[in-house]
N, C-alpha and C. Protein backbone atom coordinates (compact mmCIF):
# COMPACT_ATOMS: atom_id res chain seq x y z
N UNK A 1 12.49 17.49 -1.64
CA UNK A 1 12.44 16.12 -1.17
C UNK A 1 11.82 16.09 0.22
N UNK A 2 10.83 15.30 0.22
CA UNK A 2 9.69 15.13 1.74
C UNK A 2 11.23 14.02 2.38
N UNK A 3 11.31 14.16 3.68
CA UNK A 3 11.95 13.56 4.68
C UNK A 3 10.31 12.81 5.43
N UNK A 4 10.85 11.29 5.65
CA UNK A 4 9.88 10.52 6.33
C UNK A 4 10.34 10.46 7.44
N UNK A 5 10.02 10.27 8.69
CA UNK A 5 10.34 9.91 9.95
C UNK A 5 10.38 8.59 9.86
N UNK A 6 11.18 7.60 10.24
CA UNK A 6 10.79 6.26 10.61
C UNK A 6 11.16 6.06 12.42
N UNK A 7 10.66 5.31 12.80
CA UNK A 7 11.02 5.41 14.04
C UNK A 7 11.46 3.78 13.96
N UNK A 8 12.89 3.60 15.00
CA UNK A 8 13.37 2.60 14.96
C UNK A 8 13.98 2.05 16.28
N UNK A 9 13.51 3.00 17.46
CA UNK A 9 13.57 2.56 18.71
C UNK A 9 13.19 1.12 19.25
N UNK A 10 12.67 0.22 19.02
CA UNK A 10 12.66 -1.30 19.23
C UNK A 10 13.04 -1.89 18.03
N UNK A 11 13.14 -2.95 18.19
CA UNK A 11 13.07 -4.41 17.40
C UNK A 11 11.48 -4.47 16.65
N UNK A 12 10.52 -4.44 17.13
CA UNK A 12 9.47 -4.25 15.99
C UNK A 12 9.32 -3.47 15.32
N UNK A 13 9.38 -2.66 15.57
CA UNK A 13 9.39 -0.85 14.78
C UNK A 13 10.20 -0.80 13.40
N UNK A 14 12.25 -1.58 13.93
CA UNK A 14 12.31 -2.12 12.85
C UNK A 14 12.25 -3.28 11.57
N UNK A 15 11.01 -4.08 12.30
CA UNK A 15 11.17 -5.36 11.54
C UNK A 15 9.81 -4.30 10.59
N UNK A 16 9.42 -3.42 11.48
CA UNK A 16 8.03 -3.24 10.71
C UNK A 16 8.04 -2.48 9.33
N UNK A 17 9.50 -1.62 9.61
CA UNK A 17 9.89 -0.82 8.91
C UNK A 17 10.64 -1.30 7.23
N UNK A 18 11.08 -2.66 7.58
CA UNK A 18 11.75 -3.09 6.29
C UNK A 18 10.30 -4.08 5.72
N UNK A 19 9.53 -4.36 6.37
CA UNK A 19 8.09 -5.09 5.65
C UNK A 19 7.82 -4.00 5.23
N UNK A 20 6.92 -3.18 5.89
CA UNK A 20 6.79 -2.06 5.00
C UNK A 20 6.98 -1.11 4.00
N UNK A 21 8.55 -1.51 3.37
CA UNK A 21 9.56 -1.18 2.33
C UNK A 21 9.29 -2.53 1.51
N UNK A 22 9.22 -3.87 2.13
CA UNK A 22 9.21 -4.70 1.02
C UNK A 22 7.77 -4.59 0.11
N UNK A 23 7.06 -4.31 0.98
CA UNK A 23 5.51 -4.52 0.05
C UNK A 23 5.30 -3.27 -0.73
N UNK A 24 6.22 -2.43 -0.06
CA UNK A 24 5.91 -1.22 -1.08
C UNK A 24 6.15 -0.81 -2.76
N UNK A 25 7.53 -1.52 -2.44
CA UNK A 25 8.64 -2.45 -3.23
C UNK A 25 8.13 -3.29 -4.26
N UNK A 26 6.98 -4.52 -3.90
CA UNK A 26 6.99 -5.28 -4.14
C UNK A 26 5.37 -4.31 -5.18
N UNK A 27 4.61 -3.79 -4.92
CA UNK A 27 3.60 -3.14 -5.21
C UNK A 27 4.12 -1.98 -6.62
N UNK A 28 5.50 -1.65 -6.07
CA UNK A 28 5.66 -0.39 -7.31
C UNK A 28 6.25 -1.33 -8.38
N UNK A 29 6.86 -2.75 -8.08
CA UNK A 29 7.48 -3.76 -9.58
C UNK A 29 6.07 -4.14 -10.11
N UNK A 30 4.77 -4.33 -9.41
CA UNK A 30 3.56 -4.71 -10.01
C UNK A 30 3.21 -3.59 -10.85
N UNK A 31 3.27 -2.75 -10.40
CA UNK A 31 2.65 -1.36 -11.57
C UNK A 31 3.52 -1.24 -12.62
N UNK A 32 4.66 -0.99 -12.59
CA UNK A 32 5.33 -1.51 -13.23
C UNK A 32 5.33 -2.46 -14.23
N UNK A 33 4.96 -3.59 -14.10
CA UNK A 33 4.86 -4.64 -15.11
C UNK A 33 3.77 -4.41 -15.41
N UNK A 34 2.44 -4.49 -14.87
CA UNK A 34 1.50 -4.06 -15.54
C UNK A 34 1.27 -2.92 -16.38
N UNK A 35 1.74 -2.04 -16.11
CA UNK A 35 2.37 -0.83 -17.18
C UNK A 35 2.36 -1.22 -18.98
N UNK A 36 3.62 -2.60 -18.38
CA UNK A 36 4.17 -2.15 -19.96
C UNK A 36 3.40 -3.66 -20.94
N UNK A 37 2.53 -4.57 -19.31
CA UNK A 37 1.69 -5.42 -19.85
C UNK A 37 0.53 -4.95 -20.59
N UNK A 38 -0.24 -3.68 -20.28
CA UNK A 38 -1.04 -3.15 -21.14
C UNK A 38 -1.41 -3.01 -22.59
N UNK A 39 -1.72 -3.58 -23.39
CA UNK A 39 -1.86 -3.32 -24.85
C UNK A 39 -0.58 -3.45 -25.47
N UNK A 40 0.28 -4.03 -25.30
CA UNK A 40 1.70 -4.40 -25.66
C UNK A 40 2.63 -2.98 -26.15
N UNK A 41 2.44 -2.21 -24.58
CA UNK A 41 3.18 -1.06 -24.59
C UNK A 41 4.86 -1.31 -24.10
N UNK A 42 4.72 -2.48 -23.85
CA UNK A 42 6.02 -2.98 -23.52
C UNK A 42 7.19 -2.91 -24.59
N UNK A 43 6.15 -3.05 -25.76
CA UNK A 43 7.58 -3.46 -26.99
C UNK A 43 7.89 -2.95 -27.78
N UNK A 44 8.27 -1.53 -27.42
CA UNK A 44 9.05 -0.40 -27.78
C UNK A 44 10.41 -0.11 -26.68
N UNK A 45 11.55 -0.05 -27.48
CA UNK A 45 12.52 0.34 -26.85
C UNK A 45 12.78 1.09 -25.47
N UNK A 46 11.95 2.21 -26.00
CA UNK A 46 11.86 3.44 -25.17
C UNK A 46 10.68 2.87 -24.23
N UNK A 47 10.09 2.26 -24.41
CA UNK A 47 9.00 2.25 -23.03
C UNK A 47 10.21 0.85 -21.97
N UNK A 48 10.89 0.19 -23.01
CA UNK A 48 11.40 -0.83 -22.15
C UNK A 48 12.63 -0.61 -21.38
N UNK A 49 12.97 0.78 -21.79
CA UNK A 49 14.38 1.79 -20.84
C UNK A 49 13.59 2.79 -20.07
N UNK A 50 12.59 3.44 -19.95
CA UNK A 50 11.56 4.11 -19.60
C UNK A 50 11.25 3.14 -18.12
N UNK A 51 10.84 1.59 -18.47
CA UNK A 51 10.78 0.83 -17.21
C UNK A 51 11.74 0.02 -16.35
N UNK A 52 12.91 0.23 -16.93
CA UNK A 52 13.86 -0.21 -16.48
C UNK A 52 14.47 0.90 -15.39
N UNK A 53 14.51 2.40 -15.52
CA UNK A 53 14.64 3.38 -14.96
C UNK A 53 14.30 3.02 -13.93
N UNK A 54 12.50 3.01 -13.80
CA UNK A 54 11.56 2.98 -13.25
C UNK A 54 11.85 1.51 -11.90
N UNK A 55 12.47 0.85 -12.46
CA UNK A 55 12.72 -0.56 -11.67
C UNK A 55 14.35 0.04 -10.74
N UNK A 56 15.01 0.40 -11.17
CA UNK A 56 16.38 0.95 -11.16
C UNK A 56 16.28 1.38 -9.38
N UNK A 57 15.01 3.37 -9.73
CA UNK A 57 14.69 3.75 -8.79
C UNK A 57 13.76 3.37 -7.86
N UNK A 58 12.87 2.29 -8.18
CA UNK A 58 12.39 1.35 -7.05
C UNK A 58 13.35 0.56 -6.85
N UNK A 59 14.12 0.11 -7.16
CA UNK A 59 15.26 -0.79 -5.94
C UNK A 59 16.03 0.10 -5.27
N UNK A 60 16.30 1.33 -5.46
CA UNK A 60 17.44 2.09 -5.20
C UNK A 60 16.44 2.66 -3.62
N UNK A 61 15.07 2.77 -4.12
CA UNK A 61 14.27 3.72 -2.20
C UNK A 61 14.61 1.98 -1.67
N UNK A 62 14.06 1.15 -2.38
CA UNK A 62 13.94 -0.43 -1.41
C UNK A 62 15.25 0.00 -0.50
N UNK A 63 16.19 -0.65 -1.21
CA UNK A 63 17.53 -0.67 -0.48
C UNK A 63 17.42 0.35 0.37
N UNK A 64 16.97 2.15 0.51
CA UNK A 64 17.31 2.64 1.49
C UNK A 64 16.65 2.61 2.82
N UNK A 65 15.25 2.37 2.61
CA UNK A 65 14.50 2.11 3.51
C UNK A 65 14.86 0.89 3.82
N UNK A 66 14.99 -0.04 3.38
CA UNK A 66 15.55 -1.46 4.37
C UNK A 66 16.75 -1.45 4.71
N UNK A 67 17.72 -0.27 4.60
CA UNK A 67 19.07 -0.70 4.85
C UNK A 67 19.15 0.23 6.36
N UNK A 68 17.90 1.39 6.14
CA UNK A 68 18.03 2.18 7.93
C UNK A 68 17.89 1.24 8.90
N UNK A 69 16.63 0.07 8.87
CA UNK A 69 16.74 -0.20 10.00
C UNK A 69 18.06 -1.53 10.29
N UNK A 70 18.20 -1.81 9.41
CA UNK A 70 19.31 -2.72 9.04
C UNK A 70 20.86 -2.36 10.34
N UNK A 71 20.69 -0.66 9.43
CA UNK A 71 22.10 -0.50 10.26
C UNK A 71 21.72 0.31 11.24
N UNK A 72 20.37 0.50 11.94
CA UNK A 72 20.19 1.09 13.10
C UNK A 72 20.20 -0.48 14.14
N UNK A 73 20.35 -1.43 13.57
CA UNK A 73 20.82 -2.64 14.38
C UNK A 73 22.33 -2.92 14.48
N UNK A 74 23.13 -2.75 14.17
CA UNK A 74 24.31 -3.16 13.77
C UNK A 74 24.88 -1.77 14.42
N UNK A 75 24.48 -0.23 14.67
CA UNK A 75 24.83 1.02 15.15
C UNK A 75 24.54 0.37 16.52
N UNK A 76 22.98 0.06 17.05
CA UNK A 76 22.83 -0.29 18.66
C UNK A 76 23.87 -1.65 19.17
N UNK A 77 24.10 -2.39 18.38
CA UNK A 77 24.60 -3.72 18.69
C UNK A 77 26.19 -3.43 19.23
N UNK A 78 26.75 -2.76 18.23
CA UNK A 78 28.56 -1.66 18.35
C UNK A 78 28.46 -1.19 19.28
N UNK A 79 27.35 -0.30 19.94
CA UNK A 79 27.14 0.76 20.45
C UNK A 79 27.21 0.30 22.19
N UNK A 80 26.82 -1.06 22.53
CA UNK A 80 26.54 -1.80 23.24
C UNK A 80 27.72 -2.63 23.83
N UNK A 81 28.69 -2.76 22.61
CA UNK A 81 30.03 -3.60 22.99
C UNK A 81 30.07 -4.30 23.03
């Protein structure tokens, strides 16, 4: 497993950091649908649990990458008193 650096030292860094998770996000549900929009590869069982997986573990990175800088706000904010 590759480890990403994000850096989350300001307020832009992390607003930049959860856009950058959403479009990524938002880019892997397009392949995705287009996938199983192709030649009506969609309408088989197995391709439609095959993309559901596939949707499962794109929400599952979304959520983690938007939830670092999330709680690297809520860690500085505590942290602050």
């Amino acid at each position: 497993m590759v480890r990403e650096h994000i850096d989350l030292d300001d307020a832009q860094q992390r607003v930049n950091a959860v856009k950058d998770a959403a479009d990524k996000y938002v880019g892997e549900l397009e392949v995705i649908r287009d996938e199983l929009a192709e030649e009506n590869v969609g309408s088989t069982l197995g391709k439609m649990v095959g993309a559901q997986i596939n949707m499962t573990e794109t929400e599952t990175r979304y959520a983690v990458k938007s939830g670092m800088p999330k709680k690297s706000v809520s860690s500085s904010s505590t942290s602050r008193g």
